[in-house]
N, C-alpha and C. Protein backbone atom coordinates (compact mmCIF):
# COMPACT_ATOMS: atom_id res chain seq x y z
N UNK A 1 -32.81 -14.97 51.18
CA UNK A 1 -32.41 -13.99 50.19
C UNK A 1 -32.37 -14.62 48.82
N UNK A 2 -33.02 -13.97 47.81
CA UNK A 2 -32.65 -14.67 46.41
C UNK A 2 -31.24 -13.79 45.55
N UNK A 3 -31.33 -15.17 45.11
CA UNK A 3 -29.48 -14.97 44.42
C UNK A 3 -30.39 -14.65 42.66
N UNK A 4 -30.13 -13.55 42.43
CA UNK A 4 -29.50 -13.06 41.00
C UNK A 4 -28.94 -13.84 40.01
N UNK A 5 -29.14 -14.19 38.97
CA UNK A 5 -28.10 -14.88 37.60
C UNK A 5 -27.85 -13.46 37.34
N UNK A 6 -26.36 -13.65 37.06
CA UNK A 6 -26.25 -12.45 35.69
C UNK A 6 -25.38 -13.08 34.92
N UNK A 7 -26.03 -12.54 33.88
CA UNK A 7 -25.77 -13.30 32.79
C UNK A 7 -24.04 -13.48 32.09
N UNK A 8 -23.75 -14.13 31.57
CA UNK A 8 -22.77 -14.05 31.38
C UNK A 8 -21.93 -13.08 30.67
N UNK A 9 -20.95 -12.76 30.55
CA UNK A 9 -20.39 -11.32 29.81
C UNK A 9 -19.52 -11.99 28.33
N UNK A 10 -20.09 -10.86 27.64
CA UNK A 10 -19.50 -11.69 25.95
C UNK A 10 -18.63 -10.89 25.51
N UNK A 11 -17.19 -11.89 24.96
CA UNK A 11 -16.08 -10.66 25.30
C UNK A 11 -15.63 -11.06 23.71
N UNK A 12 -15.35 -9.93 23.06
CA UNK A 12 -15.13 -10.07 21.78
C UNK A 12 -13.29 -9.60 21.38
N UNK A 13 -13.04 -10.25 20.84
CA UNK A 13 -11.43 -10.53 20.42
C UNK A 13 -11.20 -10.03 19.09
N UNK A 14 -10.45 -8.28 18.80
CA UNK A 14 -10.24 -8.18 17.59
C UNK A 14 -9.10 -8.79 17.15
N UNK A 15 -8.55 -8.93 16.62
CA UNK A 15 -6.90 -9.57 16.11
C UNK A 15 -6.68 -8.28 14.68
N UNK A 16 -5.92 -7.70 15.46
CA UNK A 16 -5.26 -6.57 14.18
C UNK A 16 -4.49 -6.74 13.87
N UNK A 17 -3.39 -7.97 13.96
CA UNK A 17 -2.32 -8.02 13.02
C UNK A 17 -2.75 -8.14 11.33
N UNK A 18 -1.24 -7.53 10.91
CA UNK A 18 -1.67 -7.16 9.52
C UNK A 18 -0.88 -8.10 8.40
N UNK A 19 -0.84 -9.37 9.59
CA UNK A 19 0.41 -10.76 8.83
C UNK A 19 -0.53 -12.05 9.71
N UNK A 20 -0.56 -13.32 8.51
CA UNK A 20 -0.64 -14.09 9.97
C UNK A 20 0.62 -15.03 10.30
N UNK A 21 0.65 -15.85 10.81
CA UNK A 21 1.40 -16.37 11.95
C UNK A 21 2.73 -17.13 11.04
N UNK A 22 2.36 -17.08 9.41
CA UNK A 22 2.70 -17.70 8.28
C UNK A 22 3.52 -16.22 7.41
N UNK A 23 3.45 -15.06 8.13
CA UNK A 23 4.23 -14.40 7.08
C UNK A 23 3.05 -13.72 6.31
N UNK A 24 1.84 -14.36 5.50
CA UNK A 24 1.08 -13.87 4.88
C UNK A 24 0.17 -12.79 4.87
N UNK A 25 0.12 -11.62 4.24
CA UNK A 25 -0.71 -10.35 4.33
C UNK A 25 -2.14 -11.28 4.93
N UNK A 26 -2.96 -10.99 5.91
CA UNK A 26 -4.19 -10.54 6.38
C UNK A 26 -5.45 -10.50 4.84
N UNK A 27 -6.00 -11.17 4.39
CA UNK A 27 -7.52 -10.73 3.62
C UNK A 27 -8.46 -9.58 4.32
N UNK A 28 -8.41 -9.96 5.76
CA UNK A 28 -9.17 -8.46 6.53
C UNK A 28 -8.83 -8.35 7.30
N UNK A 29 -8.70 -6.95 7.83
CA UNK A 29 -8.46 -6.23 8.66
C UNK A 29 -9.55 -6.04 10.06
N UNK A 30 -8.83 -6.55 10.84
CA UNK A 30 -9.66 -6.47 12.30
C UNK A 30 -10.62 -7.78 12.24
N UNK A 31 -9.92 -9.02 11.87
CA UNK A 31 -10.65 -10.29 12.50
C UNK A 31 -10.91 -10.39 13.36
N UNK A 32 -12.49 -10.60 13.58
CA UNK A 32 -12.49 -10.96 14.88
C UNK A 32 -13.59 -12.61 15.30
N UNK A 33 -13.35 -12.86 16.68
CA UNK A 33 -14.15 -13.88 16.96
C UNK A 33 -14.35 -13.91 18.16
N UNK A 34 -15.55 -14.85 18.54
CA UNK A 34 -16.19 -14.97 19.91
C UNK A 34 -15.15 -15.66 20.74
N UNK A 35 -14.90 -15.54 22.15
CA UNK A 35 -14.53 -16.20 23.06
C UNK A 35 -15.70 -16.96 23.24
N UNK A 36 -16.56 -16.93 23.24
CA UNK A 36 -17.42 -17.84 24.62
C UNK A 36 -17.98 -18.81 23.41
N UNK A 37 -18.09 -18.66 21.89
CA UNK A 37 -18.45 -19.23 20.89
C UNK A 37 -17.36 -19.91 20.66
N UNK A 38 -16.06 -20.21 20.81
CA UNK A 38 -15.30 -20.92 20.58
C UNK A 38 -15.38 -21.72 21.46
N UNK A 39 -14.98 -21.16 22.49
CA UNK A 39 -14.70 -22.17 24.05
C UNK A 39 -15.88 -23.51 24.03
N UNK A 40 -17.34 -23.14 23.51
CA UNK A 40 -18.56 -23.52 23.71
C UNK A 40 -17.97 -25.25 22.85
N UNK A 41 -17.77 -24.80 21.36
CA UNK A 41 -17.71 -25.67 20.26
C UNK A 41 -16.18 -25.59 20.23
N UNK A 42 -15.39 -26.94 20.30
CA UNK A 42 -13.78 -27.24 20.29
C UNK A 42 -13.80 -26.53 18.90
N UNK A 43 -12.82 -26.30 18.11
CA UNK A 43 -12.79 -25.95 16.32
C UNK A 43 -12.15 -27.65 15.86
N UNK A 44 -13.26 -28.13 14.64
CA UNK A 44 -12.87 -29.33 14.28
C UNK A 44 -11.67 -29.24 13.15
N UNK A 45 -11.16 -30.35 13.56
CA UNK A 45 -9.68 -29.97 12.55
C UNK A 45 -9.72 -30.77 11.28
N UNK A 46 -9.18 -29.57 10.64
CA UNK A 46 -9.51 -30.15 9.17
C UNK A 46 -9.18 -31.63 8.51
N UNK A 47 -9.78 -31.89 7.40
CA UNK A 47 -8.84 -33.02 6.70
C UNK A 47 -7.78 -32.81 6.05
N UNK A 48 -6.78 -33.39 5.67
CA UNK A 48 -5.65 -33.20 4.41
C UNK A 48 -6.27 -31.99 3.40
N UNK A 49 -7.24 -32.58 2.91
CA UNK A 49 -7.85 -32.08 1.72
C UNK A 49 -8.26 -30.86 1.71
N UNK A 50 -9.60 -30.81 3.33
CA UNK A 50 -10.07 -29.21 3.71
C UNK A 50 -8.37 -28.63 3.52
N UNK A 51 -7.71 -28.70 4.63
CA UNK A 51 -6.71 -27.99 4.70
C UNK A 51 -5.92 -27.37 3.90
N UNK A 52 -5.60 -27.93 2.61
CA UNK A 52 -5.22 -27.61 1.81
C UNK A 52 -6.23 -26.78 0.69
N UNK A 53 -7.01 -26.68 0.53
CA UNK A 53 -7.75 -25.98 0.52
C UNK A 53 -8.46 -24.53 0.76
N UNK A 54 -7.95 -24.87 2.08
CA UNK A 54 -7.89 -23.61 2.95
C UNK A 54 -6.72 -22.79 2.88
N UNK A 55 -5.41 -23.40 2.70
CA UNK A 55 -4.50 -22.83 2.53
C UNK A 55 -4.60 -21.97 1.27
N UNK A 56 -4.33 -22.84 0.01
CA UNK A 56 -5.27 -22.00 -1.23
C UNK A 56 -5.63 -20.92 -1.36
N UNK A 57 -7.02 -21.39 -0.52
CA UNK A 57 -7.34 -20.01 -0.66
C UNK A 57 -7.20 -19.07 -0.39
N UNK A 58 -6.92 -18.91 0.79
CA UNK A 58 -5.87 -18.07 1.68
C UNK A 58 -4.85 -17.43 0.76
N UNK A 59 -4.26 -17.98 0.14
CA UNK A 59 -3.33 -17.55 -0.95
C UNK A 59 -3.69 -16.37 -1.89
N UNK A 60 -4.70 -17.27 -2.37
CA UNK A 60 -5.06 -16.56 -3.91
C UNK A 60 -6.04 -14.96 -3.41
N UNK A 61 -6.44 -15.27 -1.63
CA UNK A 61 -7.61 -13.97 -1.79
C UNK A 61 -6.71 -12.84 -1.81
N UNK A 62 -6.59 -11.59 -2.60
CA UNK A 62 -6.46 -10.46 -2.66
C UNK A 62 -6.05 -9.81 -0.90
N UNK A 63 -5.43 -9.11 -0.46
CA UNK A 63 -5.49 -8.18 0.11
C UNK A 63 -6.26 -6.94 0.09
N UNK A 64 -6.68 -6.07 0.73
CA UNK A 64 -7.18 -5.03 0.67
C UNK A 64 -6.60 -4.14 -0.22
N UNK A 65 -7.21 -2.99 -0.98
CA UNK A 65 -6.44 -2.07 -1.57
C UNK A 65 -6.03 -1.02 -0.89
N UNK A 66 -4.71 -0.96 -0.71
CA UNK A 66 -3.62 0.06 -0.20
C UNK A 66 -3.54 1.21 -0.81
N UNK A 67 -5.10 1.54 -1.46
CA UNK A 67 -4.69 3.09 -1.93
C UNK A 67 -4.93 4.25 -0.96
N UNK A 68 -5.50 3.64 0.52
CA UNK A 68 -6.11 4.74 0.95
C UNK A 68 -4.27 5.17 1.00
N UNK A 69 -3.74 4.19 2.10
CA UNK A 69 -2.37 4.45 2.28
C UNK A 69 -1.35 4.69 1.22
N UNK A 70 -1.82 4.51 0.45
CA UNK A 70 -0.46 5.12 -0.81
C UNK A 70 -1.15 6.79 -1.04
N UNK A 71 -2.15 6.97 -0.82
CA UNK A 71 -2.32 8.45 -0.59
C UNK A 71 -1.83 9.14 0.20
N UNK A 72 -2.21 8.81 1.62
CA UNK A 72 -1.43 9.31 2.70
C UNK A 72 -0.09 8.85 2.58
N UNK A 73 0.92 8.44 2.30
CA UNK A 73 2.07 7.97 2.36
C UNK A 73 2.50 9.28 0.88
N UNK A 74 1.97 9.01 -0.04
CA UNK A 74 1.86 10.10 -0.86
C UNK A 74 1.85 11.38 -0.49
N UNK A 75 0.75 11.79 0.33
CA UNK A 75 0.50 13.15 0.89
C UNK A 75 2.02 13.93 2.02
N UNK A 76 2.39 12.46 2.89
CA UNK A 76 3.36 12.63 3.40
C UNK A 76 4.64 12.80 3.21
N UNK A 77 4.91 11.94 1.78
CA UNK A 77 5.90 12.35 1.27
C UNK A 77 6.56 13.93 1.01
N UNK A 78 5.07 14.44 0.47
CA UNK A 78 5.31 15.72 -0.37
C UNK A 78 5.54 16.96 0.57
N UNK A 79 4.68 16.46 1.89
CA UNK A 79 5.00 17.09 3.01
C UNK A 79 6.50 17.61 3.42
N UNK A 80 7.11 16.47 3.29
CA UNK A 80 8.77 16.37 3.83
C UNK A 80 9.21 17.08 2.47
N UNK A 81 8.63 17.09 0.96
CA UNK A 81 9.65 17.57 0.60
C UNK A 81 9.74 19.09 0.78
N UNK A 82 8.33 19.67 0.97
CA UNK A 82 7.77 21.07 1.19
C UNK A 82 8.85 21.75 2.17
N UNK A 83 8.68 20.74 3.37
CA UNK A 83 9.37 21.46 4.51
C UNK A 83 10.78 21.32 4.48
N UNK A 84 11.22 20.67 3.97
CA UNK A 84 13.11 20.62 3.39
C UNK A 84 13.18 21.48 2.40
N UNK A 85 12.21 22.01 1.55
CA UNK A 85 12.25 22.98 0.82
C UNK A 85 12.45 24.49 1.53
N UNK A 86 11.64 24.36 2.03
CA UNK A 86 10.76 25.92 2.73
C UNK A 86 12.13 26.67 3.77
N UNK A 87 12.81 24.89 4.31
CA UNK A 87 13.85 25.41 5.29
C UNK A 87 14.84 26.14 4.65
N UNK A 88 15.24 25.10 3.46
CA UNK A 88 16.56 25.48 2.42
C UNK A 88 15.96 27.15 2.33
N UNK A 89 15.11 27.06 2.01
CA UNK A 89 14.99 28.60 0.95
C UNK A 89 15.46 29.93 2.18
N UNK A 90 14.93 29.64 3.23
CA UNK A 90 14.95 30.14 4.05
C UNK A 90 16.20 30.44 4.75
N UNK A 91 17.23 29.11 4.87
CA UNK A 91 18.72 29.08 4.65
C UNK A 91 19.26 30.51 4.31
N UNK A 92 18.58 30.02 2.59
CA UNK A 92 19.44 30.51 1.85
C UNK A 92 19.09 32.60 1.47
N UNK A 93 17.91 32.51 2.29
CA UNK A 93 17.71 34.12 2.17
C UNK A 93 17.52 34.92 3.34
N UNK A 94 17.47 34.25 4.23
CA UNK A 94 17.90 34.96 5.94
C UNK A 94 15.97 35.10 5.61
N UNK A 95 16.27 35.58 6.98
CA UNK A 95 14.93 36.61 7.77
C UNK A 95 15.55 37.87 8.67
N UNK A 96 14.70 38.39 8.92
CA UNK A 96 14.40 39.45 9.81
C UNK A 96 15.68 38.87 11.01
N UNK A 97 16.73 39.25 11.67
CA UNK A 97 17.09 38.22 12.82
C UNK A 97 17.59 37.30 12.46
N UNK A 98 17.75 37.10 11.48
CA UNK A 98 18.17 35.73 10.74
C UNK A 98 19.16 36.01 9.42
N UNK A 99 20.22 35.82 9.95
CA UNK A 99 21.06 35.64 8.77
C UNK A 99 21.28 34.59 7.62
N UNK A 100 21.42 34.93 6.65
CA UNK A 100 21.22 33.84 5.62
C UNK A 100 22.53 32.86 5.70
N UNK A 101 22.50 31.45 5.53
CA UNK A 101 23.36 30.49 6.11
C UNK A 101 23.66 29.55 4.48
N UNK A 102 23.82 29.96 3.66
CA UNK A 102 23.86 29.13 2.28
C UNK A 102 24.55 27.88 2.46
N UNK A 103 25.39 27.67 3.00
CA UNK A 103 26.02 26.17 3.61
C UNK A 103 25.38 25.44 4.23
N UNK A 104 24.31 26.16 4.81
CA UNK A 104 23.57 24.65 5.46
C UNK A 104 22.20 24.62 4.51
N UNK A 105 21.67 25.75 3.57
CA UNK A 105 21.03 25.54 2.57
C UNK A 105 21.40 24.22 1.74
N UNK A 106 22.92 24.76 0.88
CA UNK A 106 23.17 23.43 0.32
C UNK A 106 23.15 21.95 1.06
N UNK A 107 23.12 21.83 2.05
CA UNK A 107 23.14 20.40 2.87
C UNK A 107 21.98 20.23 2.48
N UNK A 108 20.67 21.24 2.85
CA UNK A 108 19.30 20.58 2.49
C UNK A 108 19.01 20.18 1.48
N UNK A 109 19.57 20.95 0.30
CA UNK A 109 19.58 20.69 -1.26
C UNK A 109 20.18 19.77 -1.52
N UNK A 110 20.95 19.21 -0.95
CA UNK A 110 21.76 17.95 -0.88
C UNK A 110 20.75 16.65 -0.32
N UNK A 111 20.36 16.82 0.68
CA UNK A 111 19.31 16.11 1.22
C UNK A 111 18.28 15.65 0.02
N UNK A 112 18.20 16.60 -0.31
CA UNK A 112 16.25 16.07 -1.47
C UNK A 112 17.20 15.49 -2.36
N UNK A 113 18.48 16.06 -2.78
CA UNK A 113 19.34 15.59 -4.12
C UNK A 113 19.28 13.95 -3.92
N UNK A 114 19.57 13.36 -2.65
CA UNK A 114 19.56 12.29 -2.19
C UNK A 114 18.28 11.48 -2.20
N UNK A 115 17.04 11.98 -1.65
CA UNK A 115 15.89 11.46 -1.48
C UNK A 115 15.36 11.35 -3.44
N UNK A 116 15.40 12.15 -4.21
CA UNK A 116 15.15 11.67 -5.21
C UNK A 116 16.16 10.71 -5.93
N UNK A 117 17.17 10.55 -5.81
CA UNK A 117 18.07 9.08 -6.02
C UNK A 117 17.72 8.16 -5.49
N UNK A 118 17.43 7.97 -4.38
CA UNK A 118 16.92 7.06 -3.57
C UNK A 118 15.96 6.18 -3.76
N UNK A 119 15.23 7.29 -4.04
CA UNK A 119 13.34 6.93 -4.57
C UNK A 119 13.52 6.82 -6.04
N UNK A 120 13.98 6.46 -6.71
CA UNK A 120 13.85 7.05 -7.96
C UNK A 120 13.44 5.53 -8.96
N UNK A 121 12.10 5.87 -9.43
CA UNK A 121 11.35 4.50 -9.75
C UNK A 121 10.52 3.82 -8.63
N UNK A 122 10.46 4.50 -7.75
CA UNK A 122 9.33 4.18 -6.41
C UNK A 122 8.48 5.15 -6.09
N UNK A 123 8.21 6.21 -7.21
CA UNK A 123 7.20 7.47 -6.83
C UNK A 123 6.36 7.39 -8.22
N UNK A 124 5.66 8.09 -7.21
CA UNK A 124 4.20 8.27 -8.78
C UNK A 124 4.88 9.40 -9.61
N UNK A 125 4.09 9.91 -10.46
CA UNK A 125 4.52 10.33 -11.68
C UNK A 125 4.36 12.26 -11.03
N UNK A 126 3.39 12.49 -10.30
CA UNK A 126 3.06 13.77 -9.17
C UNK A 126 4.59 13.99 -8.56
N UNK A 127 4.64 12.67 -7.28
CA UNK A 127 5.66 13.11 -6.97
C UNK A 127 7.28 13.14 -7.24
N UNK A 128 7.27 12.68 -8.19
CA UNK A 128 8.66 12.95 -8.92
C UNK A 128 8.71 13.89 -9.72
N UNK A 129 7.77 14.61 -10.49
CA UNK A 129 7.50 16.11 -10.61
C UNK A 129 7.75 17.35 -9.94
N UNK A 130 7.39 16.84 -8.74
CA UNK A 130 7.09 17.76 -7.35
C UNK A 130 8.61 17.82 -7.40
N UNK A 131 9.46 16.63 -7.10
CA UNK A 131 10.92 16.70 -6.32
C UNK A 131 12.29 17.32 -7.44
N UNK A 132 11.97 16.68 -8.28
CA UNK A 132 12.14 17.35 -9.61
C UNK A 132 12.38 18.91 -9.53
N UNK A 133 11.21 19.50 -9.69
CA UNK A 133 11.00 21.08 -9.85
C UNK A 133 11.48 21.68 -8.49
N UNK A 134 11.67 21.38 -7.57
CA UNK A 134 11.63 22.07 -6.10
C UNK A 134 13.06 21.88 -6.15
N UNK A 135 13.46 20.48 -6.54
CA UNK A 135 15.21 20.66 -6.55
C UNK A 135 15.67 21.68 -7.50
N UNK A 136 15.28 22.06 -8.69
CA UNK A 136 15.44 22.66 -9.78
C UNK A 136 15.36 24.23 -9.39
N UNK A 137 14.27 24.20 -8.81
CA UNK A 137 14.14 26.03 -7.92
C UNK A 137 15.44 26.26 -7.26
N UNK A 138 15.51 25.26 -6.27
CA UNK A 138 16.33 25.81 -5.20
C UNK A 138 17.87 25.58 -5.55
N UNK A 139 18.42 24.67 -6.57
CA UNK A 139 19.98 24.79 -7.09
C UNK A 139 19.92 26.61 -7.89
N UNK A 140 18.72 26.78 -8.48
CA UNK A 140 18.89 27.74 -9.51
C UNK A 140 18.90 28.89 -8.39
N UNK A 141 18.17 29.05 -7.40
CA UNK A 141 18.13 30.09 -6.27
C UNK A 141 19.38 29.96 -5.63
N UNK A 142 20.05 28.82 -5.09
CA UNK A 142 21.12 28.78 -4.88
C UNK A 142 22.30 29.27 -5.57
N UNK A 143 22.21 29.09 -6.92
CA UNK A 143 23.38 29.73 -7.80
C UNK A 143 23.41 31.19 -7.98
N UNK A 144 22.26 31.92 -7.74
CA UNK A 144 21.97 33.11 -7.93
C UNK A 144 22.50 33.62 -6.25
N UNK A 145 22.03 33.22 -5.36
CA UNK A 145 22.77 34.03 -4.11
C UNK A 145 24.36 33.46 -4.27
N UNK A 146 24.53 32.41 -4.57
CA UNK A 146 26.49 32.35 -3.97
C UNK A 146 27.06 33.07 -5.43
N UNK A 147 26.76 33.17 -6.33
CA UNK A 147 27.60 34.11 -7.31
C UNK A 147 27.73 35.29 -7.47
């Protein structure tokens, strides 16, 4: 009977951490490297000099730009304030079946009152607009139903 080679199987290693082992942000995202290319060739270890070097640079390279995520983190923000909005209002004017609850309105209005203190000097110039005006609606809607 003849015996078959098959060939060997090549297994690839992403590494997605987004720190390395030092604390330091990642230069890229989804390093990766060969198993069977390492195993093959030991990794030669640096000199004083390489090493430091390497460190360096390591240092000085840039990170990726975080705007996709300051968008989405952005987008999400405004989300939460929409729907802490939408609830309050809703609180505060009943539905169909739904009686209007102005006390737990003000808690929500209380809520964003909080989230823009909080944040305040950590938002873009949009969303502190946004939180701004939506708090501003809903105290002024608020004063108009409890008086």
């Amino acid at each position: 009977m003849a015996e078959t080679k098959v060939p060997p199987r090549k297994v690839k290693v992403v590494d997605r951490r987004k720190f390395t082992s030092d604390g330091e942000p990642r230069a890229e995202s989804g390093a990766s490297r060969d198993i069977n290319a390492s195993a093959r060739t030991p990794p030669a270890s640096p000199g004083p000099q390489q090493a430091e070097t390497q460190q360096t640079h390591q240092k000085t390279q840039t990170p990726p730009s975080p705007k996709g995520q300051r968008d989405e983190s952005s987008s999400r923000f405004l989300e939460l304030v929409a729907t802490l909005a939408g609830q309050a209002e809703l609180l505060m004017v009943g539905a169909e079946d739904f009686p209007a609850q102005p006390s737990d309105a003000q808690r929500l209005i209380d809520y964003l009152g909080v989230l823009e203190t909080k944040t305040a000097g950590n938002l873009s110039e949009k969303e502190g607009q946004v939180l701004s005006n939506i708090l501003y609606q809903l105290r002024s809607l608020y004063l108009q139903k409890t008086s």
